[in-house]
PDB file of N, CA and C in Angstrom:
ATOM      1  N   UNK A   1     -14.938   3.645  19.426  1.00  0.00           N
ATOM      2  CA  UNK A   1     -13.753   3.138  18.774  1.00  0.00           C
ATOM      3  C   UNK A   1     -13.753   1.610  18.918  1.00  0.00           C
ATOM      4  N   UNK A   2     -13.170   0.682  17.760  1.00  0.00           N
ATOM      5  CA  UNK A   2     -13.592  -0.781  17.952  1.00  0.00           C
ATOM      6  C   UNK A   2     -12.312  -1.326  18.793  1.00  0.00           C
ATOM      7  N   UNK A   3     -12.585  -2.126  19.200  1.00  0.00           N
ATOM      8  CA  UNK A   3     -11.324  -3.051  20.249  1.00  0.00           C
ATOM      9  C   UNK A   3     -10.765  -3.800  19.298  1.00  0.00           C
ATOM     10  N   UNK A   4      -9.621  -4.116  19.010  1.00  0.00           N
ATOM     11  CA  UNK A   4      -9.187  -5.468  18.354  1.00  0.00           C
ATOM     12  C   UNK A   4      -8.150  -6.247  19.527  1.00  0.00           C
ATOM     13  N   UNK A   5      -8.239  -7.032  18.654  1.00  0.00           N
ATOM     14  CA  UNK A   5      -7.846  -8.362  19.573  1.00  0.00           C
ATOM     15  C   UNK A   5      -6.441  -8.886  18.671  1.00  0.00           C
ATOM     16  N   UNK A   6      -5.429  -9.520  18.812  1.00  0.00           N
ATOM     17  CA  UNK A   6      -4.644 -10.731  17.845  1.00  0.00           C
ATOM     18  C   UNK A   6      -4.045 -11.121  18.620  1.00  0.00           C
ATOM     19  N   UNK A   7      -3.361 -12.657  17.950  1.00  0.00           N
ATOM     20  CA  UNK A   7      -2.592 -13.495  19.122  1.00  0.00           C
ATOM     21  C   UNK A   7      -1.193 -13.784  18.113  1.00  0.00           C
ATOM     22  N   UNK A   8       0.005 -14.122  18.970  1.00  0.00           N
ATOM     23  CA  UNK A   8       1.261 -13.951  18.718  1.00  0.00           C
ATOM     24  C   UNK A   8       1.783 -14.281  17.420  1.00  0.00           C
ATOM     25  N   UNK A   9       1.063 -14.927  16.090  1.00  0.00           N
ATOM     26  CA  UNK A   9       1.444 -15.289  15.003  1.00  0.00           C
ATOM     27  C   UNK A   9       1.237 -13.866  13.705  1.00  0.00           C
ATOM     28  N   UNK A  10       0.296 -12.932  14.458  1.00  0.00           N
ATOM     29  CA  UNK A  10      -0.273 -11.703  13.669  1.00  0.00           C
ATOM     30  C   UNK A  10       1.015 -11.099  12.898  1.00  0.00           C
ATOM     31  N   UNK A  11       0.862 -10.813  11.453  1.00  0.00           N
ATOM     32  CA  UNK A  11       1.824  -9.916  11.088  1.00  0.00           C
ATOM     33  C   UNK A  11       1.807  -8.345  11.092  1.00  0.00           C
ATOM     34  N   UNK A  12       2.920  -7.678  11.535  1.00  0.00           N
ATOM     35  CA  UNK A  12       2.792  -6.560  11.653  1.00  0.00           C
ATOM     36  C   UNK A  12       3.578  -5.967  10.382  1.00  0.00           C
ATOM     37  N   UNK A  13       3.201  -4.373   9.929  1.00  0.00           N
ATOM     38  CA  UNK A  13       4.634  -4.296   8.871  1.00  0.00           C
ATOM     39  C   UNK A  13       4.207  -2.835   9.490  1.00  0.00           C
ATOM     40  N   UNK A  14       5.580  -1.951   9.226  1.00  0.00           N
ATOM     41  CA  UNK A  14       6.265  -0.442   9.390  1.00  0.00           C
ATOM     42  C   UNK A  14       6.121   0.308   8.014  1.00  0.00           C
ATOM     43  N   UNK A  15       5.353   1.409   8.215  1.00  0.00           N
ATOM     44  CA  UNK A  15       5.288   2.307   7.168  1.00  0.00           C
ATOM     45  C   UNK A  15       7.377   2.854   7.192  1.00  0.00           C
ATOM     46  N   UNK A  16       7.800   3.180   6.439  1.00  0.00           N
ATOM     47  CA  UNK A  16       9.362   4.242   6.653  1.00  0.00           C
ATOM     48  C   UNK A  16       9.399   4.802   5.330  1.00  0.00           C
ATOM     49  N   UNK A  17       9.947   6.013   5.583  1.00  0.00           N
ATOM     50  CA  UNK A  17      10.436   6.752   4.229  1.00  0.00           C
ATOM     51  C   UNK A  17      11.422   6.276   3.828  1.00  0.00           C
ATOM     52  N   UNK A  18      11.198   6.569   2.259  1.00  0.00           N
ATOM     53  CA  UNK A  18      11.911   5.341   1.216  1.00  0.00           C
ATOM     54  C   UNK A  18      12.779   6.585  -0.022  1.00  0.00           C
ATOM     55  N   UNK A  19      13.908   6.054  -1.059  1.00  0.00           N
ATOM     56  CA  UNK A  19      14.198   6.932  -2.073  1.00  0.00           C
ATOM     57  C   UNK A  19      13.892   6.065  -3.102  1.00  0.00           C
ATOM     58  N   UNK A  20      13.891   6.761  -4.597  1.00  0.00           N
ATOM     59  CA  UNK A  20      13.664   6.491  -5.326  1.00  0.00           C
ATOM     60  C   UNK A  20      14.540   5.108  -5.739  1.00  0.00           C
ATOM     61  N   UNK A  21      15.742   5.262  -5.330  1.00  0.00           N
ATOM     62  CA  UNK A  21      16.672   3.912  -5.170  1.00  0.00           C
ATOM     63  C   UNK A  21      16.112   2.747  -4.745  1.00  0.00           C
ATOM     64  N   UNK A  22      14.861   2.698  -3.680  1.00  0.00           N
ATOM     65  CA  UNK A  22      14.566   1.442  -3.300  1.00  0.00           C
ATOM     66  C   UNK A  22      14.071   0.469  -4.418  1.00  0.00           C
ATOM     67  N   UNK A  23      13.465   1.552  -5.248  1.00  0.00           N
ATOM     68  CA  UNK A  23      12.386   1.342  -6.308  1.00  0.00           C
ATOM     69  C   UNK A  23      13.092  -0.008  -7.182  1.00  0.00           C
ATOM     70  N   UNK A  24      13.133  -1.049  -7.393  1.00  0.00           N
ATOM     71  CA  UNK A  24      13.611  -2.475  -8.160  1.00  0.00           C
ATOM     72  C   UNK A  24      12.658  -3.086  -8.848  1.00  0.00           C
ATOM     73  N   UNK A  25      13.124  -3.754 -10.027  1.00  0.00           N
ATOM     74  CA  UNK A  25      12.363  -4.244 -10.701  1.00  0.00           C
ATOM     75  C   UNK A  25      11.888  -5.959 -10.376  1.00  0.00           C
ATOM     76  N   UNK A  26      10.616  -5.656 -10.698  1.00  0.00           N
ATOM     77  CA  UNK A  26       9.748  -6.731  -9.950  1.00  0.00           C
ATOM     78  C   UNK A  26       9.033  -7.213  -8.583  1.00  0.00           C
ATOM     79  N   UNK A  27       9.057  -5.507  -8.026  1.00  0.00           N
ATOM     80  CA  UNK A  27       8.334  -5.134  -7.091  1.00  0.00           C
ATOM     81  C   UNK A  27       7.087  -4.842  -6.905  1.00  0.00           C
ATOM     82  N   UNK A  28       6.404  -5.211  -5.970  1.00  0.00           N
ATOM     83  CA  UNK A  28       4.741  -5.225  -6.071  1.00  0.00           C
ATOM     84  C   UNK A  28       4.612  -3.210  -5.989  1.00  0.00           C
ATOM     85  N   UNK A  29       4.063  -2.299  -6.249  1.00  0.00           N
ATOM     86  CA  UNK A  29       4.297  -1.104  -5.645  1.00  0.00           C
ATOM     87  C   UNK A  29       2.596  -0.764  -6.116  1.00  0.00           C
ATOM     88  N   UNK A  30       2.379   0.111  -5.434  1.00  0.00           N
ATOM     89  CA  UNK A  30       0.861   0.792  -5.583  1.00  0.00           C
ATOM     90  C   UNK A  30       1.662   2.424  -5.983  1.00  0.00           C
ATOM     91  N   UNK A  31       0.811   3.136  -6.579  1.00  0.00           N
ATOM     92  CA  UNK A  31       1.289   4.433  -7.311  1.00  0.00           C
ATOM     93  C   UNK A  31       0.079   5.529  -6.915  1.00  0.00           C
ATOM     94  N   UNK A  32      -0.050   6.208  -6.467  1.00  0.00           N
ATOM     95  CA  UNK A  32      -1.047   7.314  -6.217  1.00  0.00           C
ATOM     96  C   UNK A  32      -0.330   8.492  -7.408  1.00  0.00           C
ATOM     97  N   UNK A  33      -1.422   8.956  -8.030  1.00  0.00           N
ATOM     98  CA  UNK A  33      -0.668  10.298  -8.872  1.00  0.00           C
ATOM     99  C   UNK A  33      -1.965  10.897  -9.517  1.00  0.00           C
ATOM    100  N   UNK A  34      -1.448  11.779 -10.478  1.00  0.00           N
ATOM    101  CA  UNK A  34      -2.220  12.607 -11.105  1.00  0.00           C
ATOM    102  C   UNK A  34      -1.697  12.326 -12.479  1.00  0.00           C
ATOM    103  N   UNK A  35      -2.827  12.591 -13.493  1.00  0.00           N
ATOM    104  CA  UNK A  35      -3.079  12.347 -15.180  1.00  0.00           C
ATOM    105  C   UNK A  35      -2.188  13.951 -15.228  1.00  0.00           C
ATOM    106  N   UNK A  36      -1.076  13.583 -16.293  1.00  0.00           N
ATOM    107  CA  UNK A  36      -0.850  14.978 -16.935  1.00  0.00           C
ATOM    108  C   UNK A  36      -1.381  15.024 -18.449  1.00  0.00           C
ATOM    109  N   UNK A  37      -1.025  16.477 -18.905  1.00  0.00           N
ATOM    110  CA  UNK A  37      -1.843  17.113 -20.186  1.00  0.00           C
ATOM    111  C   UNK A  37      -1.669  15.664 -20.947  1.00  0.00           C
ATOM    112  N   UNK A  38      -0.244  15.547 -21.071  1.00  0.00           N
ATOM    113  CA  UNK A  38      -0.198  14.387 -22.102  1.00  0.00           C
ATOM    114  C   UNK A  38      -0.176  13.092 -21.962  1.00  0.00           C
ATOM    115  N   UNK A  39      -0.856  12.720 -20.988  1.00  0.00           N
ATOM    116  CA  UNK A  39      -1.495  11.416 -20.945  1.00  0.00           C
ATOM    117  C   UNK A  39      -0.326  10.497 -19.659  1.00  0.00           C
ATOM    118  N   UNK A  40       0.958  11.117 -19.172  1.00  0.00           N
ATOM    119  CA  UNK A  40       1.658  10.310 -18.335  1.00  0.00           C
ATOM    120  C   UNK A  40       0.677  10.972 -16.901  1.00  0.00           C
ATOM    121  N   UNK A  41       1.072   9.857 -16.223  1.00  0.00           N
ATOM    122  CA  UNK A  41       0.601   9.930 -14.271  1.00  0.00           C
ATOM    123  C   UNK A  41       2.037  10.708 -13.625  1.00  0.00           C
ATOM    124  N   UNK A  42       2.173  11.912 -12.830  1.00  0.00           N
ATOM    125  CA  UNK A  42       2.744  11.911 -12.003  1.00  0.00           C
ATOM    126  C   UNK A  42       2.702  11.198 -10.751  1.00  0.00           C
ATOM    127  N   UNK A  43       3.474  10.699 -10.568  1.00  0.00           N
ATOM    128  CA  UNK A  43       3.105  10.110  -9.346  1.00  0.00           C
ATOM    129  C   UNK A  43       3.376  10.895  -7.784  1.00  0.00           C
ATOM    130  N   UNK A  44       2.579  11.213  -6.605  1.00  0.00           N
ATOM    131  CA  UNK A  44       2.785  11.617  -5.701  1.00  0.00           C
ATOM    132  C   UNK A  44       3.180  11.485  -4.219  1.00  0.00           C
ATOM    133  N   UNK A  45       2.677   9.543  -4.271  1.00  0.00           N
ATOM    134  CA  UNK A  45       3.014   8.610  -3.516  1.00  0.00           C
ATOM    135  C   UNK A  45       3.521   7.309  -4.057  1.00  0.00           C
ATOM    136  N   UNK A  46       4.605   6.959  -3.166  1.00  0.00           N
ATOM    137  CA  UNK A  46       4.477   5.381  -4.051  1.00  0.00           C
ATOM    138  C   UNK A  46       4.652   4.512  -2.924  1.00  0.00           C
ATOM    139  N   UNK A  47       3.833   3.287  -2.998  1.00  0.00           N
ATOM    140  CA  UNK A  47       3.953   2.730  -1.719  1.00  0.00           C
ATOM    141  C   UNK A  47       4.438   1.088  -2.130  1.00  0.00           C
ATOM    142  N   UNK A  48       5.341  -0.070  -1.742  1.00  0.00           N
ATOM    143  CA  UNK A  48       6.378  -0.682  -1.568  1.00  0.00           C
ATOM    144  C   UNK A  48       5.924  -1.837  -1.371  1.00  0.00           C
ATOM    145  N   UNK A  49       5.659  -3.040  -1.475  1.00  0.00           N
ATOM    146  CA  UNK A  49       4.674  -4.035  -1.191  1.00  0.00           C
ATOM    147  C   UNK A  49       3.523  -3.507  -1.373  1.00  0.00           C
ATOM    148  N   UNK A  50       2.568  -4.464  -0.300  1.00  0.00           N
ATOM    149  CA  UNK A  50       1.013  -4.330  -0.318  1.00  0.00           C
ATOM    150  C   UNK A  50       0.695  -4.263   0.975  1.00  0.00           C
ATOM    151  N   UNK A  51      -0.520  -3.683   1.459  1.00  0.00           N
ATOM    152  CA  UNK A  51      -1.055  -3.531   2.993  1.00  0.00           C
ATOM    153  C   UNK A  51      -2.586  -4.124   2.531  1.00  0.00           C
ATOM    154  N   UNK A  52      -3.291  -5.060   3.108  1.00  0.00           N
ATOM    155  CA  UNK A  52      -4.642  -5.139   3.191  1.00  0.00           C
ATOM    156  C   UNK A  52      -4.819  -5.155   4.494  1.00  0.00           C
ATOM    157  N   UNK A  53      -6.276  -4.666   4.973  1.00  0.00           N
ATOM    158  CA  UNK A  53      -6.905  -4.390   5.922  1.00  0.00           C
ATOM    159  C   UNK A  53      -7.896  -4.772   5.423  1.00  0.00           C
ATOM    160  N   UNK A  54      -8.509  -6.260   6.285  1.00  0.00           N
ATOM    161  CA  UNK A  54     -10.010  -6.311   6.275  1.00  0.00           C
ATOM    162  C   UNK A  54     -10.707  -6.951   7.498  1.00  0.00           C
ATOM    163  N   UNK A  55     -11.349  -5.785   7.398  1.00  0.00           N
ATOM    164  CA  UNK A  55     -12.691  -5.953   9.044  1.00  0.00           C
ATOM    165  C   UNK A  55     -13.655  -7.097   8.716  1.00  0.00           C
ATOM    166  N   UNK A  56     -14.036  -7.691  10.002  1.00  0.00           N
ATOM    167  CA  UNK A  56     -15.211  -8.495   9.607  1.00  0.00           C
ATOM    168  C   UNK A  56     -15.361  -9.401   8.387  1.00  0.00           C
ATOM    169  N   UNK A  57     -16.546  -9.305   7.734  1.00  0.00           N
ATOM    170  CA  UNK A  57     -16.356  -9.849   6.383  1.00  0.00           C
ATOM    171  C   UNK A  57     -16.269  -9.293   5.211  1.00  0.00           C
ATOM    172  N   UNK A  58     -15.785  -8.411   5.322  1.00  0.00           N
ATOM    173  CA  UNK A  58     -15.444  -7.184   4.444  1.00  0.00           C
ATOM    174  C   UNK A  58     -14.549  -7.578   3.682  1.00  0.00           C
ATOM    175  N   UNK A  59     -14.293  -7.696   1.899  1.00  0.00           N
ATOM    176  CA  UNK A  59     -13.427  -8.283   1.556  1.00  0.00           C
ATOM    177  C   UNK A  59     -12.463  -6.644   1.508  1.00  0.00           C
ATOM    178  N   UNK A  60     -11.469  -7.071   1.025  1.00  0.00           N
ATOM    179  CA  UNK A  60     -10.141  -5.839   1.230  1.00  0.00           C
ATOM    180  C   UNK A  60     -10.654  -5.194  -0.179  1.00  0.00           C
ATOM    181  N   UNK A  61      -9.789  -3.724  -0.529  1.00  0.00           N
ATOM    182  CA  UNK A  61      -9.959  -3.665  -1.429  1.00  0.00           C
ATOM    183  C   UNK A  61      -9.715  -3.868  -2.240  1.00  0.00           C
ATOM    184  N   UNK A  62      -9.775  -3.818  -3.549  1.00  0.00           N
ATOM    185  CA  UNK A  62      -9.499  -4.212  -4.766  1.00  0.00           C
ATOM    186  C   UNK A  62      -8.464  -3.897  -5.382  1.00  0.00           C
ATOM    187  N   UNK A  63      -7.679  -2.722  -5.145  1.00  0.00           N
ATOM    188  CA  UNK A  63      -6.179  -2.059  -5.209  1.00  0.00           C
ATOM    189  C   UNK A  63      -5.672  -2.846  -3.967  1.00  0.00           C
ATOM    190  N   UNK A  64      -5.538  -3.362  -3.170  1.00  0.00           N
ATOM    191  CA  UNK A  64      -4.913  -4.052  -2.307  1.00  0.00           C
ATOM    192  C   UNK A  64      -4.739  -3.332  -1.006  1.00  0.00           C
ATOM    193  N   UNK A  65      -5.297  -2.104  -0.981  1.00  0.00           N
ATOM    194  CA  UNK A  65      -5.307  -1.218  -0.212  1.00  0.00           C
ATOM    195  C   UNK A  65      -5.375  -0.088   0.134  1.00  0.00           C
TER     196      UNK A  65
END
């Protein structure tokens, strides 16, 4: 398992369950879902800002996370 290290300026953020109410316009949001017959996405997750994680020199991903 890798060790990490950070010093007191590091940002942290909290996953929390959210309602559809949080949802506002002009919010960054990522959408996980599925294609239906007629062409809309259900969506199954929706996640609220952005999270990147990047190791080393690994750039993040390209969905932001």
């Amino acid at each position: 398992m890798p060790r990490f290290t950070f010093d007191p300026t590091v940002q942290i953020s909290r996953q929390a369950s959210g309602a559809t109410s949080d949802l506002k316009d002009n919010l960054t949001v990522t959408i996980i879902g599925t294609r239906q017959a007629e062409g809309s996405i259900k969506a199954t997750a929706i996640q609220i800002g952005g999270t990147t994680i990047s190791i080393g020199n690994q750039p993040p991903p390209a969905n932001g996370g």
